[in-house]
Every structure is written in structure tokens, then in C-alpha cells.
C-alpha atoms as a PDB file:
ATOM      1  CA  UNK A   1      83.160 -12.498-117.351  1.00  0.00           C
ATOM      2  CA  UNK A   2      86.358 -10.971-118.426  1.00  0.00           C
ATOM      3  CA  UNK A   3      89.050 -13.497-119.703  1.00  0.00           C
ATOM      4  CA  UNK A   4      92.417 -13.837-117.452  1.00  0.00           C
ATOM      5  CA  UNK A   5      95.772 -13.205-119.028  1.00  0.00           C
ATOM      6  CA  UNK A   6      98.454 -15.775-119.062  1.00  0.00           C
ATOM      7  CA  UNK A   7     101.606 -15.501-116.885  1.00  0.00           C
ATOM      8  CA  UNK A   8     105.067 -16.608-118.630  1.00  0.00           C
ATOM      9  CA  UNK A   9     107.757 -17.703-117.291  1.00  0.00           C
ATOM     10  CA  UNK A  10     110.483 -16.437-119.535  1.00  0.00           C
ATOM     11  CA  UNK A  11     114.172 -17.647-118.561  1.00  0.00           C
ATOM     12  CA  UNK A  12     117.111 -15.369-118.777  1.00  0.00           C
ATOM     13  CA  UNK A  13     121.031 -16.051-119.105  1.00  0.00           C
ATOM     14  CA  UNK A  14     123.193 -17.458-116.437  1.00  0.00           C
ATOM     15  CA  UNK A  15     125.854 -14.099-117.226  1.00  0.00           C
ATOM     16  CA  UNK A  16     127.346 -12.405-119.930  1.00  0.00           C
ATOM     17  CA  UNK A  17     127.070 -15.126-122.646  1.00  0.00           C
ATOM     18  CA  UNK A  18     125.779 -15.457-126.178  1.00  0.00           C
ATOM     19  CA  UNK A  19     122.161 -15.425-125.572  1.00  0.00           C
ATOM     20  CA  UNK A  20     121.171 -17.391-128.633  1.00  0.00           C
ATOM     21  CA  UNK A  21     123.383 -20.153-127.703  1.00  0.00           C
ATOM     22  CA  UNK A  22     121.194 -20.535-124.471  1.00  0.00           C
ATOM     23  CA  UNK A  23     117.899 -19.413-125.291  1.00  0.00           C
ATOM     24  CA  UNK A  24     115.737 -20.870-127.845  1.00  0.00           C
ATOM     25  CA  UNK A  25     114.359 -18.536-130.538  1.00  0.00           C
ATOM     26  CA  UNK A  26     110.784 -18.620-130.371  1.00  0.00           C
ATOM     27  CA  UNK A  27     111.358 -17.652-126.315  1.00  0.00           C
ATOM     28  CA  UNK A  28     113.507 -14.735-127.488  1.00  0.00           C
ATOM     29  CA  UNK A  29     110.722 -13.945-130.022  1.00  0.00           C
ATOM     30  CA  UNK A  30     107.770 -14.479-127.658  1.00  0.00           C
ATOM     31  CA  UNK A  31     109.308 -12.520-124.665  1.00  0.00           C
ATOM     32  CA  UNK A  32     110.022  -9.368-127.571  1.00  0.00           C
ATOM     33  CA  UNK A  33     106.618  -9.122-127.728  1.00  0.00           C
ATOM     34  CA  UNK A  34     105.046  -8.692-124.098  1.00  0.00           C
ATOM     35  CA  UNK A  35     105.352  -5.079-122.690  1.00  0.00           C
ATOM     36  CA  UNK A  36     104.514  -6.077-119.054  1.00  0.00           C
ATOM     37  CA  UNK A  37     107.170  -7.928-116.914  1.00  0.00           C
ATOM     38  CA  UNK A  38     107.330  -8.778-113.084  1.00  0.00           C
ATOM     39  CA  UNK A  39     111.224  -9.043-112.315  1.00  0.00           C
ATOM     40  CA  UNK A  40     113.490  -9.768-109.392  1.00  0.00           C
ATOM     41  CA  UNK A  41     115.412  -5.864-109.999  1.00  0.00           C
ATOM     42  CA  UNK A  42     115.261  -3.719-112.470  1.00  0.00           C
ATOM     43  CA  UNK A  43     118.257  -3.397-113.805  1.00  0.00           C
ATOM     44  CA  UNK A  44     119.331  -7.030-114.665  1.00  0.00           C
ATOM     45  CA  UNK A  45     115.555  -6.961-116.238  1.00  0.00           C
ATOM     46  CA  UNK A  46     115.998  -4.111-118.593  1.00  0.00           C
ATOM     47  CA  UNK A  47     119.736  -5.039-119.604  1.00  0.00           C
ATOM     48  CA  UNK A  48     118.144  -8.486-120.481  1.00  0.00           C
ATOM     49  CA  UNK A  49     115.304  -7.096-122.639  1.00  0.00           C
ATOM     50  CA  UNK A  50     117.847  -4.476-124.279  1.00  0.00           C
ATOM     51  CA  UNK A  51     119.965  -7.743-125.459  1.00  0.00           C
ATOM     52  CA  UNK A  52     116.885  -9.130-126.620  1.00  0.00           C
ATOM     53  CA  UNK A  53     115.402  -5.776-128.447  1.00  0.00           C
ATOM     54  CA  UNK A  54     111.677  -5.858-127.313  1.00  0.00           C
ATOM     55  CA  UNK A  55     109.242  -4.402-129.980  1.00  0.00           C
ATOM     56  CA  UNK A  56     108.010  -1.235-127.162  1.00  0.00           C
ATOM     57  CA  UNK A  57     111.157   0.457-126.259  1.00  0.00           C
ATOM     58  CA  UNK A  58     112.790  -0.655-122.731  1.00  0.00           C
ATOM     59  CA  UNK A  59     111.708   2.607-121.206  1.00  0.00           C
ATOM     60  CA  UNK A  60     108.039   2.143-121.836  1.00  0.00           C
ATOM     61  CA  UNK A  61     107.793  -1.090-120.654  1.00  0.00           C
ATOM     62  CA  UNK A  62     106.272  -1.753-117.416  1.00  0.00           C
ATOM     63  CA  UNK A  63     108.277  -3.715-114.924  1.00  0.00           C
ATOM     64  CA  UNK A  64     106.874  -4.571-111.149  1.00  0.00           C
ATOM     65  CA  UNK A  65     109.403  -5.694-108.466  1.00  0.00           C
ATOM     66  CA  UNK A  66     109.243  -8.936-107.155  1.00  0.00           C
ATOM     67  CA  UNK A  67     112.348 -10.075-104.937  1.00  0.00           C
ATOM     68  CA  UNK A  68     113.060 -11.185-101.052  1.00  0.00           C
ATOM     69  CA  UNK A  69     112.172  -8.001-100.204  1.00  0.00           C
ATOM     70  CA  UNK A  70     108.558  -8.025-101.000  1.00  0.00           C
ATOM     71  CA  UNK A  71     106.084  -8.199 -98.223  1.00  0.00           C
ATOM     72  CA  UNK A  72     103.966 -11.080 -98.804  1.00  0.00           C
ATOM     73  CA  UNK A  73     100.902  -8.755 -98.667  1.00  0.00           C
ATOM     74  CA  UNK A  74     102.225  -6.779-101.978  1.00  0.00           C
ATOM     75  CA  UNK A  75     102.516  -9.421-103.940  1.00  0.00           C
ATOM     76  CA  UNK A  76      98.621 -10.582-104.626  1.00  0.00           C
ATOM     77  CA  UNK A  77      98.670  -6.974-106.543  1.00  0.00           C
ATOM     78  CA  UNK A  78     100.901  -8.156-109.018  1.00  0.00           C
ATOM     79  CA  UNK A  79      98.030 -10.295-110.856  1.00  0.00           C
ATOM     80  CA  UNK A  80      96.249  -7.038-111.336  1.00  0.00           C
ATOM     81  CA  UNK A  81      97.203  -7.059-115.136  1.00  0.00           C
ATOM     82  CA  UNK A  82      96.548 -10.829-115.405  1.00  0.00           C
ATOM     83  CA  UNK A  83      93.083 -10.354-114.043  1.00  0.00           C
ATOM     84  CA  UNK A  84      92.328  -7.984-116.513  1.00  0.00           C
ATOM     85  CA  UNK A  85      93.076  -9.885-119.462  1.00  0.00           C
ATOM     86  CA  UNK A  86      96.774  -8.449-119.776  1.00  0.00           C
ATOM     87  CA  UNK A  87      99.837 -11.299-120.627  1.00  0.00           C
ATOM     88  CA  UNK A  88     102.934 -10.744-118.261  1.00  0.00           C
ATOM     89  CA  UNK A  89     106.457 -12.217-118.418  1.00  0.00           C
ATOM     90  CA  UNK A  90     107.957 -13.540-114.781  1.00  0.00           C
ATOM     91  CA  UNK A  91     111.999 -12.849-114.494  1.00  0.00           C
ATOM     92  CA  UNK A  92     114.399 -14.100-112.633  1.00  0.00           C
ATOM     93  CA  UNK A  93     118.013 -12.285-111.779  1.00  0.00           C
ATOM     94  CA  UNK A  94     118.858 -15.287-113.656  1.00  0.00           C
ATOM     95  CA  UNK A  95     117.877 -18.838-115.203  1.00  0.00           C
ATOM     96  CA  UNK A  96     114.924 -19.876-114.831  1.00  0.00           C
ATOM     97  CA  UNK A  97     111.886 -18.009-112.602  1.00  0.00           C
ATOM     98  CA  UNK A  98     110.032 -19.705-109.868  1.00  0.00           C
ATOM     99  CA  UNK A  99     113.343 -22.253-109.160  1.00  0.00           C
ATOM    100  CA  UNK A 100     114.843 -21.227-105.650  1.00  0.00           C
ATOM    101  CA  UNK A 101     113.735 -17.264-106.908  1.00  0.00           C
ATOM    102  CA  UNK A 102     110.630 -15.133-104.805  1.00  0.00           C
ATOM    103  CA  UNK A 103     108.672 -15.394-108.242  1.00  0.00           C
ATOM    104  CA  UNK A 104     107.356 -19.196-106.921  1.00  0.00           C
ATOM    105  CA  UNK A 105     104.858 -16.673-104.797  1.00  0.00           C
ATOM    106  CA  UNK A 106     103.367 -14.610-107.788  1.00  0.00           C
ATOM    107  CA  UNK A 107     103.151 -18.602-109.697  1.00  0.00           C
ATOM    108  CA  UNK A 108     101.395 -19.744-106.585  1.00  0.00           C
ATOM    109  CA  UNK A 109      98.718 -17.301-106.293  1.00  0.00           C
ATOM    110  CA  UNK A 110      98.473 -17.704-110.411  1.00  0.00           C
ATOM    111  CA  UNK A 111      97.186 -21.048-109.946  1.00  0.00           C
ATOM    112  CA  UNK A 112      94.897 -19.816-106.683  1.00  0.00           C
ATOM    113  CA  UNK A 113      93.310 -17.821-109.517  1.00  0.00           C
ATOM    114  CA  UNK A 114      93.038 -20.118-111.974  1.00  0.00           C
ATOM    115  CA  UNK A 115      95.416 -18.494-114.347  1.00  0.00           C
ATOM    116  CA  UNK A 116      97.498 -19.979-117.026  1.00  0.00           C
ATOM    117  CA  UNK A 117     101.175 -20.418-116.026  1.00  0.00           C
ATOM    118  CA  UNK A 118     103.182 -20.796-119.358  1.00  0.00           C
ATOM    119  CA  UNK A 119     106.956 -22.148-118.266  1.00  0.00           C
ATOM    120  CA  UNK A 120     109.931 -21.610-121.530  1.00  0.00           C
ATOM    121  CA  UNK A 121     112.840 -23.515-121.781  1.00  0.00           C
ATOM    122  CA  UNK A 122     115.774 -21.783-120.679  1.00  0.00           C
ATOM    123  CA  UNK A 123     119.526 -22.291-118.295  1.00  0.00           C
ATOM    124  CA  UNK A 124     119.321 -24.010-114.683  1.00  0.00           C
ATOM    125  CA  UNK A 125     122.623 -24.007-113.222  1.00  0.00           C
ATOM    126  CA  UNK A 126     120.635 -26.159-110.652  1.00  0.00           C
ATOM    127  CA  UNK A 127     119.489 -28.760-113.340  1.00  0.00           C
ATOM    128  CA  UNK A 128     122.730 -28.117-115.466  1.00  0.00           C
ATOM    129  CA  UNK A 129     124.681 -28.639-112.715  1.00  0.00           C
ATOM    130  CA  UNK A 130     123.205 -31.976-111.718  1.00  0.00           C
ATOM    131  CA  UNK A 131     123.352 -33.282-115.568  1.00  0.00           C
ATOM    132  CA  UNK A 132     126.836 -32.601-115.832  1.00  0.00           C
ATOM    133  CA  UNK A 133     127.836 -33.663-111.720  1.00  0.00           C
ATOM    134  CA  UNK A 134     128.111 -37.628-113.023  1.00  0.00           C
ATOM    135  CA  UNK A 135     126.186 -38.311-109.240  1.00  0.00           C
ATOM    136  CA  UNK A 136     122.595 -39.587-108.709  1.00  0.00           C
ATOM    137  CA  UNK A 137     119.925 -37.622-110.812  1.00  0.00           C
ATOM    138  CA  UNK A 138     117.665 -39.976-109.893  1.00  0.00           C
ATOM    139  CA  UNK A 139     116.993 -38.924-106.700  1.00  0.00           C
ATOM    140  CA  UNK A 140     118.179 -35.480-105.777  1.00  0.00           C
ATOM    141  CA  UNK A 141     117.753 -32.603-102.881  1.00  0.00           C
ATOM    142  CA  UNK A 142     118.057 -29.180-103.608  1.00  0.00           C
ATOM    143  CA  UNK A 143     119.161 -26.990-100.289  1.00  0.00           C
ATOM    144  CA  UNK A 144     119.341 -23.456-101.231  1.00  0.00           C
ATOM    145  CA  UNK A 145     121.682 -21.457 -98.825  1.00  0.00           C
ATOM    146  CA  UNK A 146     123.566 -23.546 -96.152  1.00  0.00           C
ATOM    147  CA  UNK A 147     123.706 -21.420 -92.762  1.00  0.00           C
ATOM    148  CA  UNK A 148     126.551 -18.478 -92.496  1.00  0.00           C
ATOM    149  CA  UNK A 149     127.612 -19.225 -89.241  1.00  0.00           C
ATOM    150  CA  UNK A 150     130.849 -21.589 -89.276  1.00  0.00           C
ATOM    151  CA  UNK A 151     129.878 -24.320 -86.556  1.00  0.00           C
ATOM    152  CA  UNK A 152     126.307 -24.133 -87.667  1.00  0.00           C
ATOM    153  CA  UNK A 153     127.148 -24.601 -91.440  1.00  0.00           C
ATOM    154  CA  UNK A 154     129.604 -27.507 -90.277  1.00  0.00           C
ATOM    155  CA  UNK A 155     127.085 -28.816 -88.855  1.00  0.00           C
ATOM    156  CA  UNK A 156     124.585 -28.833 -91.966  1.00  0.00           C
ATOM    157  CA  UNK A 157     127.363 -30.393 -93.999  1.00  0.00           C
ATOM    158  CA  UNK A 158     128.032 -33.529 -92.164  1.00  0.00           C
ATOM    159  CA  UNK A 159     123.786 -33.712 -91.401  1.00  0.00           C
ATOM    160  CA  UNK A 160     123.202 -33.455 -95.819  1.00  0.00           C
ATOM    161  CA  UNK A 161     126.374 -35.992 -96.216  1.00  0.00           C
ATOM    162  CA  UNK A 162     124.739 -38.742 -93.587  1.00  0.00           C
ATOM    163  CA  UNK A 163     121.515 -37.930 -95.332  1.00  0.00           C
ATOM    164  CA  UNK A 164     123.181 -38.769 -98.680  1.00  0.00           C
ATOM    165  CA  UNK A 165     124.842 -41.900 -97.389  1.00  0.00           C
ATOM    166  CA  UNK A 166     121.689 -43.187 -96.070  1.00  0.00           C
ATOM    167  CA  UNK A 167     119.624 -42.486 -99.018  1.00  0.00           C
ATOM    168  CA  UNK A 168     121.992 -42.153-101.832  1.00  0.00           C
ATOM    169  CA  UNK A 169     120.795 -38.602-102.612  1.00  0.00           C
ATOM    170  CA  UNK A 170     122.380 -35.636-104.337  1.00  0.00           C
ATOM    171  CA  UNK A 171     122.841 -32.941-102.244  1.00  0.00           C
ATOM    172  CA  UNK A 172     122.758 -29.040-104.190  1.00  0.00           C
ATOM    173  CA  UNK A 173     123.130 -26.176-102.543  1.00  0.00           C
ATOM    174  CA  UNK A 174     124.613 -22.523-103.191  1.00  0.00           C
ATOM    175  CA  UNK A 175     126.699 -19.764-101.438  1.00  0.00           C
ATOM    176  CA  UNK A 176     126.927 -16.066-101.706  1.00  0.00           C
ATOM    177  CA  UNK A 177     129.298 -15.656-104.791  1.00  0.00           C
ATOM    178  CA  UNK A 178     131.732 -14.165-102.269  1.00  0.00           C
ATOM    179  CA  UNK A 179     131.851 -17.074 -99.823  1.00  0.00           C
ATOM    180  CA  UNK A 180     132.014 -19.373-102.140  1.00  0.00           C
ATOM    181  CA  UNK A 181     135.833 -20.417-100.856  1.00  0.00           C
ATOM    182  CA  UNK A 182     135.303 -20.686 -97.427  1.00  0.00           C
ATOM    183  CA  UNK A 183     132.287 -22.992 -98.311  1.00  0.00           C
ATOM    184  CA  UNK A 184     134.622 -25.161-100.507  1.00  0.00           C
ATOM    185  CA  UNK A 185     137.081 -25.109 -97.724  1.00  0.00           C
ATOM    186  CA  UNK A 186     134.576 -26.511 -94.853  1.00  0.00           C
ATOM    187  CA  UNK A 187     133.492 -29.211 -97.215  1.00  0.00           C
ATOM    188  CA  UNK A 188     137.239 -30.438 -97.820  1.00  0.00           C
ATOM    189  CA  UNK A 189     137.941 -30.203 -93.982  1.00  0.00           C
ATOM    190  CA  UNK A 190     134.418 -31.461 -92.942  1.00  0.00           C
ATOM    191  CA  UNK A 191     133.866 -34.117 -95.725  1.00  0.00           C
ATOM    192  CA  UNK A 192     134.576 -38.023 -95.204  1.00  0.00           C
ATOM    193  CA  UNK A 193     137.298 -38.799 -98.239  1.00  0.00           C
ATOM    194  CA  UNK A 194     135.200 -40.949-100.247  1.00  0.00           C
ATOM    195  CA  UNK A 195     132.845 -38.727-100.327  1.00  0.00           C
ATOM    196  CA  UNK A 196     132.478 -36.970-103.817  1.00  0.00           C
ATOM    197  CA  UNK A 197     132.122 -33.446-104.257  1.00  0.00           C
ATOM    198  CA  UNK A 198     130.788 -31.566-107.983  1.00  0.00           C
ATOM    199  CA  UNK A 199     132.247 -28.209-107.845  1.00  0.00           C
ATOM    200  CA  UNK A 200     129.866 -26.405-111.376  1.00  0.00           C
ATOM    201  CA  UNK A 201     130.559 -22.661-111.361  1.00  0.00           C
ATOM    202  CA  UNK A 202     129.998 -20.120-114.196  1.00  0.00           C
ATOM    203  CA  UNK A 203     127.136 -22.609-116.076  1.00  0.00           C
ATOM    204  CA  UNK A 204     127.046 -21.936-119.213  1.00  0.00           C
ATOM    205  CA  UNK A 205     129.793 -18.791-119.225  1.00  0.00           C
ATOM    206  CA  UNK A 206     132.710 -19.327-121.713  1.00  0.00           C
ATOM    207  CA  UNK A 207     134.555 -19.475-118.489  1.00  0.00           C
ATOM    208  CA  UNK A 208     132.850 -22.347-117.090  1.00  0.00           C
ATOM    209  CA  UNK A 209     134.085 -25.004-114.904  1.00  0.00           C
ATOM    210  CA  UNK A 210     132.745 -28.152-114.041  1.00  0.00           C
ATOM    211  CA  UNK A 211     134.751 -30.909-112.015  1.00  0.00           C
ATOM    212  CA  UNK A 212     133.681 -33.696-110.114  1.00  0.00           C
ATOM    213  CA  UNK A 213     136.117 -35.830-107.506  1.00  0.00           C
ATOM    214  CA  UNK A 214     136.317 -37.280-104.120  1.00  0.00           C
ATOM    215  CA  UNK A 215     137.129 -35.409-101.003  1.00  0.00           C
ATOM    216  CA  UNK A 216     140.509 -37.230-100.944  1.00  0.00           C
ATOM    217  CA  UNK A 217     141.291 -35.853-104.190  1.00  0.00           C
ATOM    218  CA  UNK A 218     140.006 -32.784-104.383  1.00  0.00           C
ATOM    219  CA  UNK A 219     142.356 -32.254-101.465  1.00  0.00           C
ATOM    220  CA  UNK A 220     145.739 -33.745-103.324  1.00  0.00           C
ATOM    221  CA  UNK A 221     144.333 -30.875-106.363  1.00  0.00           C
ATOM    222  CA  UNK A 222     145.213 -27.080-106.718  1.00  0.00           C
ATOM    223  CA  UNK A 223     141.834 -25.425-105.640  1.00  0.00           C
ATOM    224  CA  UNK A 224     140.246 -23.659-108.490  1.00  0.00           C
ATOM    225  CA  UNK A 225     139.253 -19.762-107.592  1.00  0.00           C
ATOM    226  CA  UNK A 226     135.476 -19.563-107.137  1.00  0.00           C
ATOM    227  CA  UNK A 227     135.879 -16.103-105.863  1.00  0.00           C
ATOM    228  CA  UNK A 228     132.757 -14.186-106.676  1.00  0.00           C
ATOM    229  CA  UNK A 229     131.918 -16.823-109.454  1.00  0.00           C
ATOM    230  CA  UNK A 230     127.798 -18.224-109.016  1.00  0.00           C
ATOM    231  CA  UNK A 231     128.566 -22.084-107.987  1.00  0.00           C
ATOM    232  CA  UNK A 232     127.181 -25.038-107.399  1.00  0.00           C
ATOM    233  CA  UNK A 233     128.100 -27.303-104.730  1.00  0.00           C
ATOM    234  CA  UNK A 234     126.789 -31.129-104.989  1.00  0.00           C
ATOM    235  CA  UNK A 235     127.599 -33.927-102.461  1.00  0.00           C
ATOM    236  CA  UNK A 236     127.083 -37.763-102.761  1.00  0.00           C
ATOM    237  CA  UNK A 237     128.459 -39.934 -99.756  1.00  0.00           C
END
């Protein structure tokens, strides 16, 4: 019987920061070495291993897509190297892979298999986020995406801040870099005052900003510009 290969789950920055200020060096070191790599696009995937200098050249490496797009039919033939004894590296776009990224399905079959997952230490703006918020990291809910439509995402927001209330939970969630005003907006306008809000955008960028207030204040404050900026929303009634 042939032995299985591991999967690793190798972090990658949150943007264009100093990667040895976020990534350990034995995961810089360890991910140098593998030469097969599922990833959530190519091109953030090969900038990332340029950075890092892999020992095979970036243009010999094999790299197998993995993102929303995937069919969930395609993905059982990405362990095709692990079942033949071959080590891969899991990517996401960014942080950490498997945490609200498609790369949770490749982990899940993994385990079906009975393959060795390996997870590295590396950035989560959703973790980072919540350590730096000053609200309940005992008992947290992460929400992804909140819905697009304006009534419907009204909606969500006063259903996560009753939620909150009743159970004293964090409440994460994340918008489209490009919406990420009009999502501040409908929590100021939507929001009870005592409410507080964590506003974490750019985690870990030298541009980072991380601020923390009621409702009531945040509305007596000059809005920051989250335009196009990754953010982090977190609300505890």
C-alpha cells in the first residue's frame, strides 16, 4: 500500500506588507520547499511564492485552482497528488486557508481519506480582528457576507444585533471591499446606540486601522474611508 502525502495549510499575507513580520520562518522555509500548490487564483499564488523565493522556479511549479467557482465534482481530483504519496501546500487569496475560503472542501475530503492535514501559523483578520475588537472572544459568531440587497441586509443587521443581545455574542462579518461604506452606513442608521461596533480594516497593513465605539459615537466621529480597504465589521449589543 502506497503511503499518502500530507496536505499543508500554508498561510499567506493579509496585503502588501513585510512578510517576515507576519509569517514565521520555518513556514516561509517549509512552504520554499513544496513544488505542488492548490490555490484560490493564480496570480496572488505565484506573486506570493515569488516574495518567498521557492527552491523550483515559480514557473515550474504546479498550481491547481481551487475557488467559488469550482464545481464540487472537480474538486475530489485535487487529492490525486496526495494519494500518490506527493506533499501539497493549500492557499488562500489571503490569511489563512480553509477559514471562510473554498479550500475547507479539498481539507474535508483530506480527512474522508485519511490524509494528514498540517495547519501553519499565519494572519486572520477574522481572529486578529476579534483579539484586537475589546468585545466578547469568548463566545463569538462568524457570518461571512451579509445579504446585498438593502432591506434584506437591514434586516440581517438588527436579526445578528438581537442575537447578540440575547446571547452576548460577537458578531463578524465582511463586505465586498467596495461596499464596505454603505455597510458601515446601514449599521450606524440601523444600530441601537449602545450598541458597539469594531470597525478592523487593513489587518496587519502599515495602514491599518482598528477602532472600537458605540453606535452613538461612532455617529458624533468623522467616518474613516473604508473604500476598497478588506474590513471587518464586529457587533456586540
Amino acid at each position: 500500500m502506497s503511503t499518502l502525502g500530507s496536505i499543508y495549510l500554508i498561510p499567506v499575507t493579509l496585503g502588501e506588507d513585510n512578510i517576515n513580520q507576519v509569517l514565521p520562518p520555518d513556514v516561509i522555509a517549509f512552504a520554499q520547499k513544496l513544488d505542488t500548490f492548490v490555490v484560490e487564483s493564480e496570480k496572488s499564488a505565484r506573486h506570493f511564492l515569488s516574495t518567498i523565493k521557492t527552491i523550483k522556479p515559480v514557473r515550474e511549479l504546479t498550481l491547481n485552482l481551487l475557488n467559488e467557482h469550482t464545481a464540487d465534482k472537480d474538486v475530489s481530483a485535487l487529492l490525486a497528488p496526495l494519494l500518490a504519496g506527493k506533499n501539497i501546500g493549500l492557499m488562500s487569496d489571503a490569511g489563512c486557508p480553509g477559514v471562510a475560503d473554498p479550500g475547507a472542501k479539498l481539507v474535508e475530503l483530506a480527512h474522508q481519506k485519511g490524509i494528514n492535514v498540517v495547519p501553519f501559523v499565519g494572519p486572520s483578520s477574522i481572529l486578529l480582528s476579534l483579539m484586537a475588537s475589546g468585545l466578547n472572544g469568548q463566545q463569538f459568531s462568524f457570518l461571512g457576507y451579509l445579504p446585498v440587497d438593502k432591506l434584506a441586509r437591514n434586516n440581517k443587521l438588527k436579526e445578528i444585533e438581537k442575537r447578540s443581545l440575547l446571547h452576548k455574542e460577537t458578531q463578524l462579518f465582511i463586505e465586498t471591499p467596495y461596499r464596505n461604506q454603505h455597510m458601515l452606513d446601514a449599521i450606524l442608521s440601523t444600530c441601537q446606540p449602545n450598541t458597539r461596533l469594531c470597525v478592523a480594516c487593513d489587518i496587519s497593513l502599515v495602514s491599518e486601522l482598528i477602532v472600537t465605539k458605540s453606535i452613538a459615537n461612532w455617529k458624533k466621529s468623522p467616518l474613516p474611508d473604508l473604500h476598497k480597504r478588506p474590513t471587518v465589521f464586529l457587533l456586540l449589543a
